[in-house]
N, C-alpha and C. Protein backbone atom coordinates (compact mmCIF):
# COMPACT_ATOMS: atom_id res chain seq x y z
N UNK A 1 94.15 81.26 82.10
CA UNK A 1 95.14 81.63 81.11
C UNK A 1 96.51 81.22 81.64
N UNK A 2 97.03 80.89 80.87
CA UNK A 2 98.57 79.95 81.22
C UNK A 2 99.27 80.35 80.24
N UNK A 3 100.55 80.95 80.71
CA UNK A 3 101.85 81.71 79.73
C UNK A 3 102.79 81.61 80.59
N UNK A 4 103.67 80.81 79.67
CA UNK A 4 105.19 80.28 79.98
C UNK A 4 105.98 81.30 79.56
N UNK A 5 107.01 81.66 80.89
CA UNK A 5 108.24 82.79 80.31
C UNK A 5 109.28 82.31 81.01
N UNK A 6 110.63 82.45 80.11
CA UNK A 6 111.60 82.19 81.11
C UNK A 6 112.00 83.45 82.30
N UNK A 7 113.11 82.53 83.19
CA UNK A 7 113.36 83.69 84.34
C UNK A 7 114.60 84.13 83.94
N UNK A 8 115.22 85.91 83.93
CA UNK A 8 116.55 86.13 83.47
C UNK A 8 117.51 85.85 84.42
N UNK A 9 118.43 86.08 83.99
CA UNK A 9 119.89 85.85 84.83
C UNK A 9 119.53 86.99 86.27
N UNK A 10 119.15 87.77 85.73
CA UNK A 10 118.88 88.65 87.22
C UNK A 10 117.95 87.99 87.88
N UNK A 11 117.13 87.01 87.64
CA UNK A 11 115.51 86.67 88.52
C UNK A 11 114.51 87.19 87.83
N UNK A 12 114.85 88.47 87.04
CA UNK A 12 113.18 88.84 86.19
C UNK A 12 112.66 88.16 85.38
N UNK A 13 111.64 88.55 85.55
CA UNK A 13 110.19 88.28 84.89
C UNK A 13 109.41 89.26 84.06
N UNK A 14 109.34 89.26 82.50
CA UNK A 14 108.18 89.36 82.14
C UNK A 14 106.94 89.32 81.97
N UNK A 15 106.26 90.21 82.49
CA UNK A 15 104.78 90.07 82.91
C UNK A 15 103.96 90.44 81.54
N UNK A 16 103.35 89.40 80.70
CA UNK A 16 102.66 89.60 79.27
C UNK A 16 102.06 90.96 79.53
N UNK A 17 101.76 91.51 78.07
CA UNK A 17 100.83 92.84 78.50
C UNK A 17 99.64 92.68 78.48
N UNK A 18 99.11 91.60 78.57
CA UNK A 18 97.53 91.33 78.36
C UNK A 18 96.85 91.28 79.84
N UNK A 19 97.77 90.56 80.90
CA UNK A 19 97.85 90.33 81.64
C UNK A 19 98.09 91.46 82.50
N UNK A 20 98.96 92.42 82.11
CA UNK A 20 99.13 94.12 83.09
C UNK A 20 98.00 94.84 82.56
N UNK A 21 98.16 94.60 81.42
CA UNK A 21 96.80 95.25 81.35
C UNK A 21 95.43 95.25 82.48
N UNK A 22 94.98 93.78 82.12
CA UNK A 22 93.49 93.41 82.61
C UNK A 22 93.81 94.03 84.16
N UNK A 23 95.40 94.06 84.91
CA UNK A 23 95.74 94.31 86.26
C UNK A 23 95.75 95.53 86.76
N UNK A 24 95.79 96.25 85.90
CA UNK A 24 96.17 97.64 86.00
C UNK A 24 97.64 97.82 86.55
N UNK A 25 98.52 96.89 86.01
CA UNK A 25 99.96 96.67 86.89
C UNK A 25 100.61 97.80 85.69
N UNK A 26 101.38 98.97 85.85
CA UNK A 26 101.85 100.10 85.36
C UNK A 26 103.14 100.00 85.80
N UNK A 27 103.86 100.86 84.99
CA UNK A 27 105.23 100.46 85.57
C UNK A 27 105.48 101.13 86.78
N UNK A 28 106.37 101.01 87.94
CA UNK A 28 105.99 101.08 89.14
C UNK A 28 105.42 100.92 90.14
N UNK A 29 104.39 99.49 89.62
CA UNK A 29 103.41 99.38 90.70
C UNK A 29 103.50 98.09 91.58
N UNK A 30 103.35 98.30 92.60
CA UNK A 30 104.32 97.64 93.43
C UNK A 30 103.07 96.05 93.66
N UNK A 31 103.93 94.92 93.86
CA UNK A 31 103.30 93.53 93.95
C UNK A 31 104.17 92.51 95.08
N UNK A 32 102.72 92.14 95.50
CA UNK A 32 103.91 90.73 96.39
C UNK A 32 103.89 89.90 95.84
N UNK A 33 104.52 88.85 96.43
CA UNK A 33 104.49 87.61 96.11
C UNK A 33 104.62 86.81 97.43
N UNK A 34 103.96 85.70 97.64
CA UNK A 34 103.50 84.65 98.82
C UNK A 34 103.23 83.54 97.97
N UNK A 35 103.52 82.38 98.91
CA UNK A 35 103.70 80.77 98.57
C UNK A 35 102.29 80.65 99.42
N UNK A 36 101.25 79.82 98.82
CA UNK A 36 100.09 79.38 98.65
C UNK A 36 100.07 78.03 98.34
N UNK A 37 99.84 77.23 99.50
CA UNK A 37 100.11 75.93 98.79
C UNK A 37 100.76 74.99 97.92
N UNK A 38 102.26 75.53 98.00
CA UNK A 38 102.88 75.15 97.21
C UNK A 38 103.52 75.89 95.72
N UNK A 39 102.44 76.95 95.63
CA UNK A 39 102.69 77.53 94.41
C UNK A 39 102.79 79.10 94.80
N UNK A 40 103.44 79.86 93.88
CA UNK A 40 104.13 81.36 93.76
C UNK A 40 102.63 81.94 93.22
N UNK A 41 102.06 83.56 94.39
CA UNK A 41 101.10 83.84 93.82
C UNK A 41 101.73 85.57 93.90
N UNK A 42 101.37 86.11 92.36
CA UNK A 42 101.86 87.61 92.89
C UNK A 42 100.50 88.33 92.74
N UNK A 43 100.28 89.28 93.52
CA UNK A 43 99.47 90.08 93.72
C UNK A 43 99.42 91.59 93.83
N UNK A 44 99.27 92.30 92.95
CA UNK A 44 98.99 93.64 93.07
C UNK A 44 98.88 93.84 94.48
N UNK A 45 99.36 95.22 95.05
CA UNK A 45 99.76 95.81 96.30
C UNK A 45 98.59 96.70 96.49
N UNK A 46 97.92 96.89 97.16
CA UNK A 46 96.88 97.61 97.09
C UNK A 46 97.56 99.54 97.08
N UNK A 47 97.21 100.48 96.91
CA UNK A 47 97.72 101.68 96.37
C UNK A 47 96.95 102.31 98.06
N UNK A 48 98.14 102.80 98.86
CA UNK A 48 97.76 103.59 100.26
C UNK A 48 97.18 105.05 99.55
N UNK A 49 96.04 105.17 100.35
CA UNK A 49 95.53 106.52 100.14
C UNK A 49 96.33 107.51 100.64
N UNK A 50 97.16 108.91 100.42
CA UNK A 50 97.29 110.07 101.18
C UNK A 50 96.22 110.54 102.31
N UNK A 51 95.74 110.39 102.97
CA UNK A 51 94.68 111.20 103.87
C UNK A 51 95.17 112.43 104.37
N UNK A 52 96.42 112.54 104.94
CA UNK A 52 96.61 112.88 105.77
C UNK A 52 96.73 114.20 105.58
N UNK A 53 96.94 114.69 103.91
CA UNK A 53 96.54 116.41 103.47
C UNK A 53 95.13 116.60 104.10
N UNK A 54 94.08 115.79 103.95
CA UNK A 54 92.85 116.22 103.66
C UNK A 54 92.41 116.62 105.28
N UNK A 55 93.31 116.00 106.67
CA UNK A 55 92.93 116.21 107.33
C UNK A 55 92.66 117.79 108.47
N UNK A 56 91.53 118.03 108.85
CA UNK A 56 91.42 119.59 109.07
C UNK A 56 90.43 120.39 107.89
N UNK A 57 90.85 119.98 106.97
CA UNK A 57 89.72 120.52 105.71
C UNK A 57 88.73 121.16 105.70
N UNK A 58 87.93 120.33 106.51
CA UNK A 58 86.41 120.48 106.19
C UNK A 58 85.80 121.39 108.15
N UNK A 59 86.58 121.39 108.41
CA UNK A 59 86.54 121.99 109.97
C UNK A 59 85.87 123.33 110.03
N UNK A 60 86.53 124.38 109.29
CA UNK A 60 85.50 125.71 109.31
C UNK A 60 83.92 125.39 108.49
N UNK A 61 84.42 124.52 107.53
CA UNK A 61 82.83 124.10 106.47
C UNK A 61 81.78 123.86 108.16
N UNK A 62 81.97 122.98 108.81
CA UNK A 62 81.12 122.25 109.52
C UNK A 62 80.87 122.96 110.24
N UNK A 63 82.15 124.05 111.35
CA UNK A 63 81.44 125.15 112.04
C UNK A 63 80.98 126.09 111.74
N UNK A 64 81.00 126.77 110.35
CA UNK A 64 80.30 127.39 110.33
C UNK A 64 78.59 126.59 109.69
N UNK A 65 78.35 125.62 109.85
CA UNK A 65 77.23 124.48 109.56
C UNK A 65 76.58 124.86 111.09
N UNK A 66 77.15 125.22 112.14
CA UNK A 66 76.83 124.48 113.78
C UNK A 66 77.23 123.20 114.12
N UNK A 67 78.19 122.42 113.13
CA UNK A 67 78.60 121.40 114.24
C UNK A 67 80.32 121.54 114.65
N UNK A 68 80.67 120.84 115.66
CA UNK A 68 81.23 120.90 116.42
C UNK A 68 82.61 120.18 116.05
N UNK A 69 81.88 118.93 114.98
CA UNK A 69 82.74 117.41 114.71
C UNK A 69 81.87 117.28 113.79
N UNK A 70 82.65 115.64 113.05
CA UNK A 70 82.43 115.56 111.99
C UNK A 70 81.61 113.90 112.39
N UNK A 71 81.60 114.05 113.60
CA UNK A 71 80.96 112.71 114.10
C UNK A 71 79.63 113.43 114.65
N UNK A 72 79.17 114.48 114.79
CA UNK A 72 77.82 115.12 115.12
C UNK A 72 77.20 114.99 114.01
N UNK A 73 77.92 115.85 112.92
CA UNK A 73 77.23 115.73 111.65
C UNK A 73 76.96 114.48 111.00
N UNK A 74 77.23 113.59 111.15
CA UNK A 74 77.11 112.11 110.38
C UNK A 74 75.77 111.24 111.44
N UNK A 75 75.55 111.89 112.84
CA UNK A 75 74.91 111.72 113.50
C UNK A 75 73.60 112.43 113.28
N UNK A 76 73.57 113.63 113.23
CA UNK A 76 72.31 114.39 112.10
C UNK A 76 72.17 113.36 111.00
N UNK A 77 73.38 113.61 109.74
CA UNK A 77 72.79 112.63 108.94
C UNK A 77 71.89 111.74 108.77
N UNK A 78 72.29 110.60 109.67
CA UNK A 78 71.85 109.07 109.83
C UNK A 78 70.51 109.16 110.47
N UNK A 79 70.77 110.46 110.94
CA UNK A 79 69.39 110.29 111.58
C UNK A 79 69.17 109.78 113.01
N UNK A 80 70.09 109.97 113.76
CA UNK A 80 70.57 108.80 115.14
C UNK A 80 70.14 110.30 116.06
């Protein structure tokens, strides 16, 4: 798919909506852009997970399970 837009006096760009769409590009969502052989490629930014609430969470769940860690239990799991 090929769609011609001009660039404004500021540098922007209109991004078609057919095109944010299929991207899931929303307003705010952040994209790079990198030179690829010659040509301008923009790419959706991948979206960082929060972890770092979740961490501790599951700690009383597991001791009161009998394990110790959450690397014992995945070790039960697997079966190892």
């Amino acid at each position: 798919m090929l769609t011609c837009m001009k660039i404004g006096e500021r540098g922007q760009v209109t991004i078609p909506k057919k095109i944010r769409e299929r991207f899931g590009l929303a307003p705010d969502a952040e994209v790079d852009f990198e030179v690829i052989k010659g040509q301008i490629v923009l790419q959706k930014k991948p979206r960082r997970l929060k972890l770092e609430k979740w961490k501790g969470r599951c700690k009383k769940s597991f001791s009161r399970l009998g394990y110790a860690s959450v690397d014992k239990f995945m070790e039960d799991v697997r079966g190892r």
